[in-house]
N, C-alpha and C. Protein backbone atom coordinates (compact mmCIF):
# COMPACT_ATOMS: atom_id res chain seq x y z
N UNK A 1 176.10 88.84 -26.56
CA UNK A 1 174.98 87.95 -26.40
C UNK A 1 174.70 87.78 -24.92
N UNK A 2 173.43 87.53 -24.79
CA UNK A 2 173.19 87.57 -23.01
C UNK A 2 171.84 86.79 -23.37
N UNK A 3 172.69 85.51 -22.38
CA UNK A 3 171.09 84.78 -22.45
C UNK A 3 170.99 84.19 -20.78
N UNK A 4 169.57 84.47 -20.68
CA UNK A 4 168.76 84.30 -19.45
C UNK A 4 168.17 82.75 -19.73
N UNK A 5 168.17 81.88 -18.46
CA UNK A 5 167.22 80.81 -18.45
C UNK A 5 166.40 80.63 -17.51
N UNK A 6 165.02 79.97 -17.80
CA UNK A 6 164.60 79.82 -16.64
C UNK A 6 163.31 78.64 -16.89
N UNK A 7 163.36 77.90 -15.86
CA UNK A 7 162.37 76.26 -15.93
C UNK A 7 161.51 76.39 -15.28
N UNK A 8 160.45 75.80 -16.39
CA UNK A 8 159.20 75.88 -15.68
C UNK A 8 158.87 74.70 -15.82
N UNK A 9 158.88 73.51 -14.94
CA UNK A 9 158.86 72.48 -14.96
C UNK A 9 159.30 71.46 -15.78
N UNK A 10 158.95 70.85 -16.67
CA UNK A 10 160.17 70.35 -17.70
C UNK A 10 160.24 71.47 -19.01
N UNK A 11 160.09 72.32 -18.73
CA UNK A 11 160.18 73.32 -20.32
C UNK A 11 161.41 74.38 -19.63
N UNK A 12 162.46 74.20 -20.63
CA UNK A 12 163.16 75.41 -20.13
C UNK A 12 163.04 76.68 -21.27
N UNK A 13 162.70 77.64 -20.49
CA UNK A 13 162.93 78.79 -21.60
C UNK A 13 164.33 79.90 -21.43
N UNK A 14 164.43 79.86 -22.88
CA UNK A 14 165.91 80.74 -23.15
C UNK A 14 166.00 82.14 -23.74
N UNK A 15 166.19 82.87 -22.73
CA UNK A 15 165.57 84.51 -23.09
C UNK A 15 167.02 84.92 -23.94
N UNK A 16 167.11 85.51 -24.74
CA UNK A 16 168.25 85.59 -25.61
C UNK A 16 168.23 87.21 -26.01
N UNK A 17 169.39 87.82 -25.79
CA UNK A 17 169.61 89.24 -26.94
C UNK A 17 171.13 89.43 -27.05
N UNK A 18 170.91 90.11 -28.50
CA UNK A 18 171.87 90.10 -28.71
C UNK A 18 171.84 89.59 -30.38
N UNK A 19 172.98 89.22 -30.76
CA UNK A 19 173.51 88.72 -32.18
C UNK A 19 173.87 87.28 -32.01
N UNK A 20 173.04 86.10 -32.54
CA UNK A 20 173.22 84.85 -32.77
C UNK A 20 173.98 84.58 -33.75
N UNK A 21 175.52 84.28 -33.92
CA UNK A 21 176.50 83.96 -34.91
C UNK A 21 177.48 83.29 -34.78
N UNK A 22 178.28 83.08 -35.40
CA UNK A 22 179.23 81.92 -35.06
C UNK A 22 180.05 82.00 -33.76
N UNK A 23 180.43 83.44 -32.85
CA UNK A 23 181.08 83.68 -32.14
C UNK A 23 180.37 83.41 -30.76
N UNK A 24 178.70 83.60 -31.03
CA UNK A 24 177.88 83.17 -29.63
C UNK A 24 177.33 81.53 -29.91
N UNK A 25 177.14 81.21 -31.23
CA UNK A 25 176.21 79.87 -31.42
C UNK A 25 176.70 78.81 -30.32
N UNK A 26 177.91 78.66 -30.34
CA UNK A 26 178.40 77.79 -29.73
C UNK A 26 178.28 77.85 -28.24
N UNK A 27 178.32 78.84 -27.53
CA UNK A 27 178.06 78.91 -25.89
C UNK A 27 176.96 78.35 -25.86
N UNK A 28 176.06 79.36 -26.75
CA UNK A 28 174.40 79.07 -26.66
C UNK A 28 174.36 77.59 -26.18
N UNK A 29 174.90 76.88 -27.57
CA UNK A 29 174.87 75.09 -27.54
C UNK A 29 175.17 75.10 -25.88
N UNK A 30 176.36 74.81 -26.07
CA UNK A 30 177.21 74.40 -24.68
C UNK A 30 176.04 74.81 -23.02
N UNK A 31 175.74 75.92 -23.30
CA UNK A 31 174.89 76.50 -22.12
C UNK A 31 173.42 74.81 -22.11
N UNK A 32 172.85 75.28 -23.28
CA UNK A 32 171.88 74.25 -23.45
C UNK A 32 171.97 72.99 -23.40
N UNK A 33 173.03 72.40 -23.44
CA UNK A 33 173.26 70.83 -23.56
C UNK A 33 173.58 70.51 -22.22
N UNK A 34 174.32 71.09 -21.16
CA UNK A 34 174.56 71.46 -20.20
C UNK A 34 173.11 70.94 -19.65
N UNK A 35 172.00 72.51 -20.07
CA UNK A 35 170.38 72.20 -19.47
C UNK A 35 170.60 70.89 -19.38
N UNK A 36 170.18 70.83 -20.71
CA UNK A 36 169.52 69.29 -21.36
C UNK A 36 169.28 68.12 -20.82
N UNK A 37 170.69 68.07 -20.68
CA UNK A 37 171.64 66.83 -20.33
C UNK A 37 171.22 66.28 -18.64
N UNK A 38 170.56 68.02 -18.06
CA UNK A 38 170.20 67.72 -16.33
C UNK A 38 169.58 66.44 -16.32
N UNK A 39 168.66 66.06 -17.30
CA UNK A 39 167.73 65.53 -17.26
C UNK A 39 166.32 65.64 -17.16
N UNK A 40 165.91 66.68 -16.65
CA UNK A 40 164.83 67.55 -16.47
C UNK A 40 163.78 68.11 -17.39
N UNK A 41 164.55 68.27 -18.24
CA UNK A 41 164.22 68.97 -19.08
C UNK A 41 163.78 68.61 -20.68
N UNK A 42 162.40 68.44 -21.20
CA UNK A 42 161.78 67.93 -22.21
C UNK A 42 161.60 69.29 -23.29
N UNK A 43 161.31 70.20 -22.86
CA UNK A 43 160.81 71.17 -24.23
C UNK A 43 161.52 72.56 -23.91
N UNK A 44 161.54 72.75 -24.82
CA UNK A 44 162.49 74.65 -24.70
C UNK A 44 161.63 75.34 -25.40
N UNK A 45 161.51 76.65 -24.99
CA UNK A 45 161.42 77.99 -26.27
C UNK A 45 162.34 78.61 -25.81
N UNK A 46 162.29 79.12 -27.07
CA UNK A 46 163.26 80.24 -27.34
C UNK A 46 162.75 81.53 -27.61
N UNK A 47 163.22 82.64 -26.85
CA UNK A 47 163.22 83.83 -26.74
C UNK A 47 163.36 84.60 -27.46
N UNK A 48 162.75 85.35 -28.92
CA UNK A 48 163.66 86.19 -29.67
C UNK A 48 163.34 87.42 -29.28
N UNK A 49 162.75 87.99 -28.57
CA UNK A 49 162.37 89.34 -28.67
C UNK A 49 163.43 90.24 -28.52
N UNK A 50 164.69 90.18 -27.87
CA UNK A 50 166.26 91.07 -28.39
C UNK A 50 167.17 90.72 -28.95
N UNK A 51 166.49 89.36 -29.69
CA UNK A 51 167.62 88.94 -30.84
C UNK A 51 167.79 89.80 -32.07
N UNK A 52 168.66 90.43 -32.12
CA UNK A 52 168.91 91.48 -33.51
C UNK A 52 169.22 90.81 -34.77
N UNK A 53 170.42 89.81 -34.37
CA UNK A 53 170.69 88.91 -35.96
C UNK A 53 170.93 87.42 -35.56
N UNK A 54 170.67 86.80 -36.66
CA UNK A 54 171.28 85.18 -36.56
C UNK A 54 171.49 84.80 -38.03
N UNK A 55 172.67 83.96 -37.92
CA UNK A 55 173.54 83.46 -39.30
C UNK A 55 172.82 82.00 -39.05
N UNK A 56 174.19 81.60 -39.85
CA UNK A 56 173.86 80.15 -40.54
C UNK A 56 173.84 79.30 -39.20
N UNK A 57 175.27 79.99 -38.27
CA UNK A 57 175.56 78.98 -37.39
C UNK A 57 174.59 79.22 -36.14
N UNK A 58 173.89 79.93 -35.99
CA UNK A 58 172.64 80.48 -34.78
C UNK A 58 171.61 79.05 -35.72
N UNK A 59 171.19 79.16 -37.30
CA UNK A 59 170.33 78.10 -37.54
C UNK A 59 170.72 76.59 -37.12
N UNK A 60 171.85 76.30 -37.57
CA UNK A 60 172.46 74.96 -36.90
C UNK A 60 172.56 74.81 -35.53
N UNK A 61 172.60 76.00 -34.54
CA UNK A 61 172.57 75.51 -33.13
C UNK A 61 171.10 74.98 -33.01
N UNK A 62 170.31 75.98 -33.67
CA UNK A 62 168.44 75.21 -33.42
C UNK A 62 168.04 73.92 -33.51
N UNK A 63 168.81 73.91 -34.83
CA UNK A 63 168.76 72.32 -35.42
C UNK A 63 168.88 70.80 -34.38
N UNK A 64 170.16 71.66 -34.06
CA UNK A 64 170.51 70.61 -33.36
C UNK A 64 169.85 70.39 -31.79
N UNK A 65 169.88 71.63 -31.19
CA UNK A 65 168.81 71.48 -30.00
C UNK A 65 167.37 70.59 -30.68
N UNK A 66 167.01 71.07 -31.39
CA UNK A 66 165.39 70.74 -32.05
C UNK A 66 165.41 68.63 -31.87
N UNK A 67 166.76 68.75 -32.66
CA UNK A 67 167.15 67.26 -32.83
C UNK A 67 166.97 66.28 -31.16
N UNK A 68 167.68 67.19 -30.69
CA UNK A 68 167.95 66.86 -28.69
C UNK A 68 166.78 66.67 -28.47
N UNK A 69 165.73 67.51 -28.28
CA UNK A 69 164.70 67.61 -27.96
C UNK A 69 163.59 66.46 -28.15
N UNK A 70 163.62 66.20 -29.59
CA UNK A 70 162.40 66.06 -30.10
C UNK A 70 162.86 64.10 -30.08
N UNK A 71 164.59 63.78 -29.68
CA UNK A 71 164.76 62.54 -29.35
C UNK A 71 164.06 61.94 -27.62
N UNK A 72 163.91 63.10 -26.91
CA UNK A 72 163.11 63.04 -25.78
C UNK A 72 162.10 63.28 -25.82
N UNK A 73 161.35 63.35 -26.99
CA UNK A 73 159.93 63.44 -27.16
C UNK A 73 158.84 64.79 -26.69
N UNK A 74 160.28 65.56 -26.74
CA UNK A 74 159.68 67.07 -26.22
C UNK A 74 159.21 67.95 -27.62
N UNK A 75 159.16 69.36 -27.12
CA UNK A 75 158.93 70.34 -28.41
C UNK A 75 159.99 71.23 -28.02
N UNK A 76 159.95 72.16 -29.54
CA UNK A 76 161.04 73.36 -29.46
C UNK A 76 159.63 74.16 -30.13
N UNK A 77 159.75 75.28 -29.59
CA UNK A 77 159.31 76.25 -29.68
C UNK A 77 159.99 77.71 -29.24
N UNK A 78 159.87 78.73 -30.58
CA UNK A 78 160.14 80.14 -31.06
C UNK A 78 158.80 80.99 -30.63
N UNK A 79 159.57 81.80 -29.57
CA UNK A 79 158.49 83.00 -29.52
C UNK A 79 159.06 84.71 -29.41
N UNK A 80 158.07 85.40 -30.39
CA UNK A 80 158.68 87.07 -30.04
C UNK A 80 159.76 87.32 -31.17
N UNK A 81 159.26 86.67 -32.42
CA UNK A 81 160.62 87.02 -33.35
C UNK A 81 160.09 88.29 -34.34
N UNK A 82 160.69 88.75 -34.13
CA UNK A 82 160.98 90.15 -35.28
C UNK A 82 160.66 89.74 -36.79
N UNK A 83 159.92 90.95 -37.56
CA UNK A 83 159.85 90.57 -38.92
C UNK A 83 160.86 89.55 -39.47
N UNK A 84 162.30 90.41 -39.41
CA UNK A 84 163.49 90.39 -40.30
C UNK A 84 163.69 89.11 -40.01
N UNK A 85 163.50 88.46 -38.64
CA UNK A 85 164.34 87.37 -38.37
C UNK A 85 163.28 85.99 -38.77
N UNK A 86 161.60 86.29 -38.83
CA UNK A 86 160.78 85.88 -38.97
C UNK A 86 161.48 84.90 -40.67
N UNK A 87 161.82 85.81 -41.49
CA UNK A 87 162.32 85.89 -42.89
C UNK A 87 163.05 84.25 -43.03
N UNK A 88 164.01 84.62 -41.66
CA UNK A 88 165.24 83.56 -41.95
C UNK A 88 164.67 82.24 -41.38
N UNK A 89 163.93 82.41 -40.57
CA UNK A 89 162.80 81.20 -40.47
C UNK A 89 162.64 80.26 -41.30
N UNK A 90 161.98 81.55 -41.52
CA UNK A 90 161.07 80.75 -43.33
C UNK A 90 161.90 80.08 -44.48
N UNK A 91 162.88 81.17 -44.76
CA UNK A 91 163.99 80.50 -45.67
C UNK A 91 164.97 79.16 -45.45
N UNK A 92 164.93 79.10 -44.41
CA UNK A 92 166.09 78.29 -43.51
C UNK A 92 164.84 76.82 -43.45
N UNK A 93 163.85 77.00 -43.19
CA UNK A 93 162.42 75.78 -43.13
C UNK A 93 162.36 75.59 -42.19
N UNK A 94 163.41 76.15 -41.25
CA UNK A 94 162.57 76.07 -39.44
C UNK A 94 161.32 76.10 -38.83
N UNK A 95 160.90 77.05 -39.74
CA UNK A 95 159.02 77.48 -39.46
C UNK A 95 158.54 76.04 -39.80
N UNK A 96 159.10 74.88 -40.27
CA UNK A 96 158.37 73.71 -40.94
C UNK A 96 158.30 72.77 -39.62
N UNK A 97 159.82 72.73 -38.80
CA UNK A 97 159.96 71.85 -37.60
C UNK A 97 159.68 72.31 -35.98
N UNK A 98 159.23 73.66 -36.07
CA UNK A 98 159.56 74.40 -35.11
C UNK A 98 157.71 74.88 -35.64
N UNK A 99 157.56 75.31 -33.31
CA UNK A 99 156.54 75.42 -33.19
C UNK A 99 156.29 77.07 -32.83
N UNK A 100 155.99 78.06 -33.62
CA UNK A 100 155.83 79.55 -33.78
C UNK A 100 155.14 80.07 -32.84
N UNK A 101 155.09 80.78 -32.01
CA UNK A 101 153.92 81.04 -31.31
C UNK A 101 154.50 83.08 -31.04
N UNK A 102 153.16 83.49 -30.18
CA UNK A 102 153.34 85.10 -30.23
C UNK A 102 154.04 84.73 -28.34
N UNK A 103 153.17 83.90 -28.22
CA UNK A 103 153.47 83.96 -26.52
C UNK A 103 153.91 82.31 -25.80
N UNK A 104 154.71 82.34 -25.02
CA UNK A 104 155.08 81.22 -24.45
C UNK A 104 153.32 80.27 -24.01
N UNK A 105 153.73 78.89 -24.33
CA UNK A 105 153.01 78.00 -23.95
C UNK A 105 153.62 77.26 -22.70
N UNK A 106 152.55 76.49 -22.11
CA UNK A 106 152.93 75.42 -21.04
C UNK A 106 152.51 74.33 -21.42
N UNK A 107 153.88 73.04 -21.62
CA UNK A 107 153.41 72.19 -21.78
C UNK A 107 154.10 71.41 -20.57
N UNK A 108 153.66 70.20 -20.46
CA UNK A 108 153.45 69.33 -18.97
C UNK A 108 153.89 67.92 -19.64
């Protein structure tokens, strides 16, 4: 797993590739709460465009960022996801709390 970050004013975005699973979910967290926690920081997307797979525990890290987030009155937003992973979205109901997009937004 190899994840890139980078802030664009209060939005941090998290460039990600690799395999999201129980063995990376947890850095992921740890890396992000870390962000979070700067203070700085109100809304994330997330990067899928070299994410190959994500399990149960890649969905529960979202969750819980989503949760972080959205207690600071920010957004989470998914961009660049692959059919396959598009799937687990949907199944999982992320696509319900989470904001889809093809291309990163700026929000302020």
């Amino acid at each position: 797993m190899d994840i890139k970050l980078e802030s664009i004013g209060q939005t941090l975005v998290v460039k990600l590739a690799g395999e999201i699973d129980h063995h990376t979910s947890g850095e992921i967290k740890e890396i992000l709460d870390r962000e979070i926690s700067s203070g700085n920081i109100v809304n994330l997307v997330f990067d899928f465009d070299k994410v190959t797979f994500m399990d149960s525990s890649g969905i529960g890290m979202m969750v819980g960022r989503y949760k972080q987030i959205s207690a600071l009155g920010g957004k989470v937003m998914v961009i660049r996801v692959s059919h396959r992973l598009d799937k687990i979205f949907e199944i999982s109901g992320l696509k319900k709390i989470l904001d889809f997009g093809k291309e990163q937004k700026q929000w302020t």
